[in-house]
C-alpha atoms as a PDB file:
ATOM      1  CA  UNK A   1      93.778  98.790 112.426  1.00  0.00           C
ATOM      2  CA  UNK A   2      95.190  99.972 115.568  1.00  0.00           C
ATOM      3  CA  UNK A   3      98.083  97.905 116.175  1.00  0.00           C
ATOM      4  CA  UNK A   4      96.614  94.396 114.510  1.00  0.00           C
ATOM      5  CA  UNK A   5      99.249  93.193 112.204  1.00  0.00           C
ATOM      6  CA  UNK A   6      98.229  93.231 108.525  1.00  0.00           C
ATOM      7  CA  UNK A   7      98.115  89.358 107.334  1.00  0.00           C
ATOM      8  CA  UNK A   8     100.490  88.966 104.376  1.00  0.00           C
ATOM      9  CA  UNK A   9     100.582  86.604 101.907  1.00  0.00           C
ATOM     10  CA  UNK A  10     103.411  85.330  99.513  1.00  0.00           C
ATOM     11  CA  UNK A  11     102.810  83.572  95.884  1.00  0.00           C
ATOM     12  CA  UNK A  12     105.968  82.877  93.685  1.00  0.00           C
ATOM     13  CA  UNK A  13     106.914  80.725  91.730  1.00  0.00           C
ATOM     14  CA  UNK A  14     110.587  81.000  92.306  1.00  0.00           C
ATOM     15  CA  UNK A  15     111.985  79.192  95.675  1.00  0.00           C
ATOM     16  CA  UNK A  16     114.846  81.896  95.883  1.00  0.00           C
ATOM     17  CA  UNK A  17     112.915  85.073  95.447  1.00  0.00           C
ATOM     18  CA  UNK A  18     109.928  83.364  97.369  1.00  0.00           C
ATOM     19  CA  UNK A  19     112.744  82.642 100.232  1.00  0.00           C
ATOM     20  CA  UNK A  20     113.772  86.398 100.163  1.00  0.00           C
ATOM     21  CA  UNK A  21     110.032  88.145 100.699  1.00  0.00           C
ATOM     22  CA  UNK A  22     109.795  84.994 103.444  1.00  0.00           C
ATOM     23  CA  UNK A  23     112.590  86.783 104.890  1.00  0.00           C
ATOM     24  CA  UNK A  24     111.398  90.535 104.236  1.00  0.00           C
ATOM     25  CA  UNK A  25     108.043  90.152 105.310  1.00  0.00           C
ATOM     26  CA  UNK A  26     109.263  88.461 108.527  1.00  0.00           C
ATOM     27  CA  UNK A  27     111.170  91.640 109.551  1.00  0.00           C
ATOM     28  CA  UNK A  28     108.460  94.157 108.928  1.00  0.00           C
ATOM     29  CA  UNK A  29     106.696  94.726 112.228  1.00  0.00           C
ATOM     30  CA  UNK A  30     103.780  95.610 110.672  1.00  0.00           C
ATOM     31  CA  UNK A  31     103.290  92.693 108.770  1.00  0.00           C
ATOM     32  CA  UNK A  32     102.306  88.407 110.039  1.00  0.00           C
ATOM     33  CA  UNK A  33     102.957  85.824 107.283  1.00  0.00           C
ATOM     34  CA  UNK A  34      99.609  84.106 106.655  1.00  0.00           C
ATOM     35  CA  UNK A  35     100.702  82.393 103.863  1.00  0.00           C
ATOM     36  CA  UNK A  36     103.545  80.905 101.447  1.00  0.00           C
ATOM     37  CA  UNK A  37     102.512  79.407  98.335  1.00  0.00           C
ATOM     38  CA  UNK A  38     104.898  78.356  95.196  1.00  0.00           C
ATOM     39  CA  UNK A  39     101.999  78.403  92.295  1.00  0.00           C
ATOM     40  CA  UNK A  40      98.431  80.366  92.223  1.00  0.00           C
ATOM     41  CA  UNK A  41      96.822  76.267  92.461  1.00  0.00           C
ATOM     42  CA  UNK A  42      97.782  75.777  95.887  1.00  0.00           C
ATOM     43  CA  UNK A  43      97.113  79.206  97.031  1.00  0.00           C
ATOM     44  CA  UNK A  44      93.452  78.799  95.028  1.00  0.00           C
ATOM     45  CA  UNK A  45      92.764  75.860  97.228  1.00  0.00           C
ATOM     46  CA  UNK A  46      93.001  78.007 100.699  1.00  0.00           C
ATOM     47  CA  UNK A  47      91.083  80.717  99.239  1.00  0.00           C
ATOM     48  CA  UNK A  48      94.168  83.090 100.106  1.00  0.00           C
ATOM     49  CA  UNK A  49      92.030  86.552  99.244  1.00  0.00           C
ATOM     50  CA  UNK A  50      89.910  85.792 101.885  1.00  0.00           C
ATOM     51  CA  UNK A  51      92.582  85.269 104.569  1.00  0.00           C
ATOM     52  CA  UNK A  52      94.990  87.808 103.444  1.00  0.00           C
ATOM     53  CA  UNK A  53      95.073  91.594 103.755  1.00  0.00           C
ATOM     54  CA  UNK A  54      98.335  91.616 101.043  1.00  0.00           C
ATOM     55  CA  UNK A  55      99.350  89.500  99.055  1.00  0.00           C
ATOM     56  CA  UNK A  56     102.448  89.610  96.850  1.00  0.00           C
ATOM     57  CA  UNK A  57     101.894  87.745  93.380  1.00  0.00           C
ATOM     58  CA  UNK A  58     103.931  86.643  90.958  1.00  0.00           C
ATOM     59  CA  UNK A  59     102.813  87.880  87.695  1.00  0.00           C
ATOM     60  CA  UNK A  60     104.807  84.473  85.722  1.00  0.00           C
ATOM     61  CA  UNK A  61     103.321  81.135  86.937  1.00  0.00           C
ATOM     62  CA  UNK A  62     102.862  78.241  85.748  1.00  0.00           C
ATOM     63  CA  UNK A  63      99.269  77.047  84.655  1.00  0.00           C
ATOM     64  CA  UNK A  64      97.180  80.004  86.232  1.00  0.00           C
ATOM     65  CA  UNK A  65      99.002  83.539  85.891  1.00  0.00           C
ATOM     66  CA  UNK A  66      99.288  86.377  88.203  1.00  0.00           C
ATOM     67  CA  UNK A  67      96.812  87.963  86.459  1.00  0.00           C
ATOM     68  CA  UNK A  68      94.370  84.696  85.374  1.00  0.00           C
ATOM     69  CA  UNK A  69      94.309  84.734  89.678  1.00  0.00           C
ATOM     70  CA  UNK A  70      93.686  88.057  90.315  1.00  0.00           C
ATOM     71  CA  UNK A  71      90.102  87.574  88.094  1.00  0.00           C
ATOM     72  CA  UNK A  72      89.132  84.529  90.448  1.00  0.00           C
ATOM     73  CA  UNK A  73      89.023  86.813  94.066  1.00  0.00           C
ATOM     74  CA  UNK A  74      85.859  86.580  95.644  1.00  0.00           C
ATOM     75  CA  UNK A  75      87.136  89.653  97.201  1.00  0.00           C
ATOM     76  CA  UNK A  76      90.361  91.934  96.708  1.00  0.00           C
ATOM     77  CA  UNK A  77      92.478  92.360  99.474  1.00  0.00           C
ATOM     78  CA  UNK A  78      95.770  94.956  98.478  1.00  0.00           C
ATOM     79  CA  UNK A  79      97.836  92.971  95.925  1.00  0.00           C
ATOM     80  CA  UNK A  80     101.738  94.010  94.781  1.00  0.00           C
ATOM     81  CA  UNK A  81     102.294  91.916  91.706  1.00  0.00           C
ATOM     82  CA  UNK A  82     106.249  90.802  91.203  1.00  0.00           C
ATOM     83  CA  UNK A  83     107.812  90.339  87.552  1.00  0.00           C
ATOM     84  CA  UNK A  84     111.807  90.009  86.847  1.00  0.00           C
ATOM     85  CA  UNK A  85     111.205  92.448  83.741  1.00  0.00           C
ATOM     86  CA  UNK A  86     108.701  95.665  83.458  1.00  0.00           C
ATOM     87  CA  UNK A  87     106.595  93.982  80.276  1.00  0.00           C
ATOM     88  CA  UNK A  88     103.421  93.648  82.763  1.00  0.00           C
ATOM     89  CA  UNK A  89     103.924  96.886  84.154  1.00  0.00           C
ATOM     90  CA  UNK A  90     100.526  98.629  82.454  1.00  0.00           C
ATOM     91  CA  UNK A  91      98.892  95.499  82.791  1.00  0.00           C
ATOM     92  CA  UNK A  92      99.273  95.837  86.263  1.00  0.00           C
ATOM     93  CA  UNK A  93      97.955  99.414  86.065  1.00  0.00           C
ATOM     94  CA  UNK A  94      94.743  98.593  84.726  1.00  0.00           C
ATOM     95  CA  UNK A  95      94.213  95.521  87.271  1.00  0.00           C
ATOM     96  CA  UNK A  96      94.603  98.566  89.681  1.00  0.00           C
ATOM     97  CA  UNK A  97      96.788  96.201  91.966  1.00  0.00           C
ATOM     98  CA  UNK A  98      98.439  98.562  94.653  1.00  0.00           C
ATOM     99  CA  UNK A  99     101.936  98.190  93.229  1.00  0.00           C
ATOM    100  CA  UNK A 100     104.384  96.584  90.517  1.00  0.00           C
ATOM    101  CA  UNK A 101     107.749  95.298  91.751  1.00  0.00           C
ATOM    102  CA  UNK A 102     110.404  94.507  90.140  1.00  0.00           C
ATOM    103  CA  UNK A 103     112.609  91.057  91.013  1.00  0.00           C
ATOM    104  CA  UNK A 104     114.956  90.825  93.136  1.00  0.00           C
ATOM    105  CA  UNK A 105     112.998  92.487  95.336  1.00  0.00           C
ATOM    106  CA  UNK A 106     114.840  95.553  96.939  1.00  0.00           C
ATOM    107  CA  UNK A 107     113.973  96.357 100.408  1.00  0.00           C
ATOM    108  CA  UNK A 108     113.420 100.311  99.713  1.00  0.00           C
ATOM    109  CA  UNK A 109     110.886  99.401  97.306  1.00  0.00           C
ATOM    110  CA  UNK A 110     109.222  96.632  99.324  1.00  0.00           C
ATOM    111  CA  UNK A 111     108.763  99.219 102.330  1.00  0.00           C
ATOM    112  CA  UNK A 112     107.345 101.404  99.835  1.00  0.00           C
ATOM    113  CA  UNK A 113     104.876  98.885  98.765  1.00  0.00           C
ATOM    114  CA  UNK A 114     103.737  97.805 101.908  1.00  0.00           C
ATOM    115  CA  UNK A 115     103.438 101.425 103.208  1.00  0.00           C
ATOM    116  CA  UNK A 116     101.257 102.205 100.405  1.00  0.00           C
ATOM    117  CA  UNK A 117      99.035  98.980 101.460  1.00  0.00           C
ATOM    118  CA  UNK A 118      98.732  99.535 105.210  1.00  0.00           C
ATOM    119  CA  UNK A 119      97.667 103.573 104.075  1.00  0.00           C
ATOM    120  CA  UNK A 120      94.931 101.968 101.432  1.00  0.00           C
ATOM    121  CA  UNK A 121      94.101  99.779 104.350  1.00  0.00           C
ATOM    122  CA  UNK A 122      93.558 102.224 107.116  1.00  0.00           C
ATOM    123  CA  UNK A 123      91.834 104.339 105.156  1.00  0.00           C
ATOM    124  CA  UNK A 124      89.391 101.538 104.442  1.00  0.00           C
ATOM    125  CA  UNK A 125      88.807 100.722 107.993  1.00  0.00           C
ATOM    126  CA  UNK A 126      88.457 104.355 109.313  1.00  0.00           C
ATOM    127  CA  UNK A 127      85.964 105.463 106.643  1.00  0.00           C
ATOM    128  CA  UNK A 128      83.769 102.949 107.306  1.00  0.00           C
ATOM    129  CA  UNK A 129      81.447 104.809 110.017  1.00  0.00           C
ATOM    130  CA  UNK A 130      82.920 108.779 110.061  1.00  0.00           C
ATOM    131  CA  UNK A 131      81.735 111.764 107.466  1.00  0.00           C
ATOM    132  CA  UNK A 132      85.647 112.043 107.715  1.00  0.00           C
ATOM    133  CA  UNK A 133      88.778 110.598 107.277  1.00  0.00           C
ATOM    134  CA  UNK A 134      92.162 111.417 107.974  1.00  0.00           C
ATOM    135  CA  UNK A 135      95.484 111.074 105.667  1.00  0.00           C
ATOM    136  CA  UNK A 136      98.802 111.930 105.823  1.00  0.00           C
ATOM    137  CA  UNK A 137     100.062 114.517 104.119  1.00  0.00           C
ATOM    138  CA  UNK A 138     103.417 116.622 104.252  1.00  0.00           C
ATOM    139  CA  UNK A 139     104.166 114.485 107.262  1.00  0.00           C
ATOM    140  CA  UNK A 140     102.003 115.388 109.170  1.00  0.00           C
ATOM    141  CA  UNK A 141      97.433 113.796 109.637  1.00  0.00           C
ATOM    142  CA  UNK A 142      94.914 116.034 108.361  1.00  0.00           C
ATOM    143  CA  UNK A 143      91.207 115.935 108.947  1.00  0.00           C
ATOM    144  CA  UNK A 144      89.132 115.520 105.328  1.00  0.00           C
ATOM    145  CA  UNK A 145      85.095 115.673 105.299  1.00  0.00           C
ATOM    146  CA  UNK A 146      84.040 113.955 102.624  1.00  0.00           C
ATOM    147  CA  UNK A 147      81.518 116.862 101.729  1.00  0.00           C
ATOM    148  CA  UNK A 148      85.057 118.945 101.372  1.00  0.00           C
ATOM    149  CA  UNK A 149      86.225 117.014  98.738  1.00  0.00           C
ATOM    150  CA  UNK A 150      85.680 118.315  95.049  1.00  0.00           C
ATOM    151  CA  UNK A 151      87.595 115.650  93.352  1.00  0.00           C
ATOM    152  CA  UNK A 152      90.813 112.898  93.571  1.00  0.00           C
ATOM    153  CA  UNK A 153      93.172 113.032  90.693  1.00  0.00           C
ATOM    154  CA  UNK A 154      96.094 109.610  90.246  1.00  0.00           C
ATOM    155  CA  UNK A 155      99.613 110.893  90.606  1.00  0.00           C
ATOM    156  CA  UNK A 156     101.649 107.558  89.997  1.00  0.00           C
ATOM    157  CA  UNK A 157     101.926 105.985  93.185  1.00  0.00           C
ATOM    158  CA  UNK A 158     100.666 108.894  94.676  1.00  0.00           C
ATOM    159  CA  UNK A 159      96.786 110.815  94.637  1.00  0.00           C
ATOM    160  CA  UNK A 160      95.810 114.432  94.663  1.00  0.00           C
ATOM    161  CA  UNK A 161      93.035 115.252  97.168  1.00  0.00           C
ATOM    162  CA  UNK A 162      91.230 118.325  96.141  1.00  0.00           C
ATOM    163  CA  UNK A 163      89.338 120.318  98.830  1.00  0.00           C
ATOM    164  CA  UNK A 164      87.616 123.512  99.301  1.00  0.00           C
ATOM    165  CA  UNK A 165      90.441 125.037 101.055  1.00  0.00           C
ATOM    166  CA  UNK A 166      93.663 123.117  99.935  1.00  0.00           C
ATOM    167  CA  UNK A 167      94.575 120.198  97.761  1.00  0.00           C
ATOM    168  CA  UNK A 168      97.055 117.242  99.497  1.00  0.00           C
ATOM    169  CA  UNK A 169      99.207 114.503  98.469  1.00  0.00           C
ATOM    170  CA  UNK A 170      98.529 111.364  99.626  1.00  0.00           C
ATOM    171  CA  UNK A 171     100.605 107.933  99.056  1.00  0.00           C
ATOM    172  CA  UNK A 172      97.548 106.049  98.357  1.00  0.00           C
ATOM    173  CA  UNK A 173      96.128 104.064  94.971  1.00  0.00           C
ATOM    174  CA  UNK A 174      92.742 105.203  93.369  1.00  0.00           C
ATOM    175  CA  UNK A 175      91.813 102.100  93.473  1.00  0.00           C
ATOM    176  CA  UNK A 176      91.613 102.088  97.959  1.00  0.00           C
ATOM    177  CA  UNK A 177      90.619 105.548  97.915  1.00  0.00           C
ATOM    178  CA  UNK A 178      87.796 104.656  95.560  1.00  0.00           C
ATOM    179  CA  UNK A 179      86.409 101.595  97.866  1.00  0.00           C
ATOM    180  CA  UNK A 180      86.640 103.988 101.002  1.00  0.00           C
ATOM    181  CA  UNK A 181      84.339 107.047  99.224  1.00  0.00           C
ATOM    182  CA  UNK A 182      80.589 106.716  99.990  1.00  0.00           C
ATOM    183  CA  UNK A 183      79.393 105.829  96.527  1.00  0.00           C
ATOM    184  CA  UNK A 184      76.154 107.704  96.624  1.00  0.00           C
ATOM    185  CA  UNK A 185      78.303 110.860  96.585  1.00  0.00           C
ATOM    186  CA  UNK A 186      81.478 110.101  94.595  1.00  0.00           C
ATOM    187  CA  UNK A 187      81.868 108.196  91.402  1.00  0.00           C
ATOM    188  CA  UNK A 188      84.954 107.286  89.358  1.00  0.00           C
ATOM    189  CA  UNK A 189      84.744 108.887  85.893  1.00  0.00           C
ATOM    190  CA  UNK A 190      88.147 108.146  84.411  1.00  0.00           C
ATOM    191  CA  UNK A 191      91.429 105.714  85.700  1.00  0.00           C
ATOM    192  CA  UNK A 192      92.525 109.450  86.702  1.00  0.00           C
ATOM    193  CA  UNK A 193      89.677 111.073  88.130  1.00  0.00           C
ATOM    194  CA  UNK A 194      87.034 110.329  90.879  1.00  0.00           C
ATOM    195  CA  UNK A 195      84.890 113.362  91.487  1.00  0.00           C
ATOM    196  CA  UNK A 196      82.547 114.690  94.189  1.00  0.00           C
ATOM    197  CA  UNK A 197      78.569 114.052  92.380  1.00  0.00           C
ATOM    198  CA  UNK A 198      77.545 117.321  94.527  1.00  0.00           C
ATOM    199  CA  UNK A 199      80.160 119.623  92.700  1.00  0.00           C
ATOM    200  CA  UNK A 200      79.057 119.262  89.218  1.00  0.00           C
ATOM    201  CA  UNK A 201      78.773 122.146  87.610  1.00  0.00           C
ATOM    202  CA  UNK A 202      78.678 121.050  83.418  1.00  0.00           C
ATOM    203  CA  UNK A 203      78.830 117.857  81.769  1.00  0.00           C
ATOM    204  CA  UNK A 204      78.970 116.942  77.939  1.00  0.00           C
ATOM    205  CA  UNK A 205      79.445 113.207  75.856  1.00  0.00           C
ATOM    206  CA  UNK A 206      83.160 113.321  77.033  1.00  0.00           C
ATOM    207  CA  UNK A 207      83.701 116.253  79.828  1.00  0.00           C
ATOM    208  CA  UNK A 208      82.557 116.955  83.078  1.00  0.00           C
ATOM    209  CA  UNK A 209      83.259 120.156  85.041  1.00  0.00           C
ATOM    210  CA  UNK A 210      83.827 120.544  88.783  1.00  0.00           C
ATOM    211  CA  UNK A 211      84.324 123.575  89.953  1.00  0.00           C
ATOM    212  CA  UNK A 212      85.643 125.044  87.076  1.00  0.00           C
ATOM    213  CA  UNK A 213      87.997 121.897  86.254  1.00  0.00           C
ATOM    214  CA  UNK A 214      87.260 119.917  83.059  1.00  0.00           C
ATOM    215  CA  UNK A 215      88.141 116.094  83.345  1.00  0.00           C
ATOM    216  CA  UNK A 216      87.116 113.708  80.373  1.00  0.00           C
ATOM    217  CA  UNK A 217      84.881 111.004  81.052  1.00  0.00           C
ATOM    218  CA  UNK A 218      85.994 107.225  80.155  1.00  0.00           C
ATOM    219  CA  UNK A 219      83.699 105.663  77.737  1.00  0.00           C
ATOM    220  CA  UNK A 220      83.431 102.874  79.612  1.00  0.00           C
ATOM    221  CA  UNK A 221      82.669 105.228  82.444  1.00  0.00           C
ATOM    222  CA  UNK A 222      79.778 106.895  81.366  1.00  0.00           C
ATOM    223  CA  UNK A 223      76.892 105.200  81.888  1.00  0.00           C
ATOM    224  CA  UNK A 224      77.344 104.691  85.760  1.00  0.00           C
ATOM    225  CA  UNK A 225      77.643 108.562  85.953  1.00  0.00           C
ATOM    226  CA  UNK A 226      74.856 109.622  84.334  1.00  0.00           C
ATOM    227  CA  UNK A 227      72.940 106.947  85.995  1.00  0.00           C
ATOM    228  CA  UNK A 228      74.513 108.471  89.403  1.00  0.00           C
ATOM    229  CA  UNK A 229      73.249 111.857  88.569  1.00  0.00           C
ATOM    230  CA  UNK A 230      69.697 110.580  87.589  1.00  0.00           C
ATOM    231  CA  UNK A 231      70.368 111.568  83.646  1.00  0.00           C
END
């Protein structure tokens, strides 16, 4: 990303808590407003997804929800959903959005949010042509090869990276880290768990073992690993 600005768009239905992210996302140097829409209709219209790198989404609209809006992206740029109560929060989970917010907005949370976004989005770009990546971890970059890695476990807003020598926490969703992995070598086997394909050392109906560690195996997950290890 170097020092490109990350595009940022704003949907809310409220004027007054739209006017305040107007007003955060404006003093973030690491952020340019691309976009300010009051209902998911107008931002439809521009397909936003496609010119935004965040968006912030109201989860309570009018007409077409946060959610009903999130199924129409053509593609999925790093989304923070906003709510004024924590009802949507598992929702939210399973949409794998990159955060959940709660209105009004506080600033220490927003920062967190969009920290968490610009980390998904490096680690997007930078993957894209290495056998290794780097995150940061305990303040300070570290160097992963991808044929290191045994498996990535969800920690909240956080993710466990397991390798051969030592494991590191990383303020990161699955769901970036996921889209960043070279798929012909790492699958996602559980909301929790995305494991290294070369590391497999016993699988039943419901567990697989990596190097000694059992993780269970979604149902809906299944298929797509056997299928990636040719079973």
């Amino acid at each position: 990303m170097n020092t490109e600005k990350v595009r940022t768009s704003i949907i809310d239905a409220s004027d007054r808590h739209r006017r305040n992210l107007v007003n955060l996302v404006e003093n973030n140097s690491n952020l340019l407003l691309a976009g300010c829409y009051r209902n998911a209709i107008q931002a439809k219209k521009e397909k936003v997804e496609l010119k935004s790198n965040l968006i912030f989404l109201d989860v309570e609209m009018p007409l077409i929800t946060g959610f009903d809006f999130l199924e129409s992206f053509e593609e999925r740029p790093e989304v923070v959903l906003l709510s004024d109560k924590p009802d949507y929060a598992l929702k939210a989970f399973e949409y794998n959005v990159t955060d959940y917010l709660l209105k009004p907005l506080e600033k220490r949370r927003f920062e967190i949010a969009v920290q968490k976004s610009l980390n998904n989005i490096k680690l997007q770009v930078e993957s894209k042509a290495h056998d290794h990546f780097f995150v940061k971890s305990n303040f300070r970059k570290v160097k992963i090869n991808y044929c290191d890695i045994k498996w990535i476990e969800a920690l909240g807003d956080y993710i466990r990276l397991v390798t051969k020598k030592s494991n590191h926490v990383v303020l990161s969703s699955m769901k970036a880290f996921e889209k960043q992995l070279p798929t012909e070598q790492f699958v996602r086997i559980h909301k929790s768990y995305i494991i290294n394909l070369n590391r497999v050392e016993k699988l039943n109906h419901s567990i697989v073992e990596v190097d000694g560690k059992s993780m269970p195996i979604s149902r809906n997950r299944k298929t797509n690993l056997m299928n990636a290890l040719g079973l």
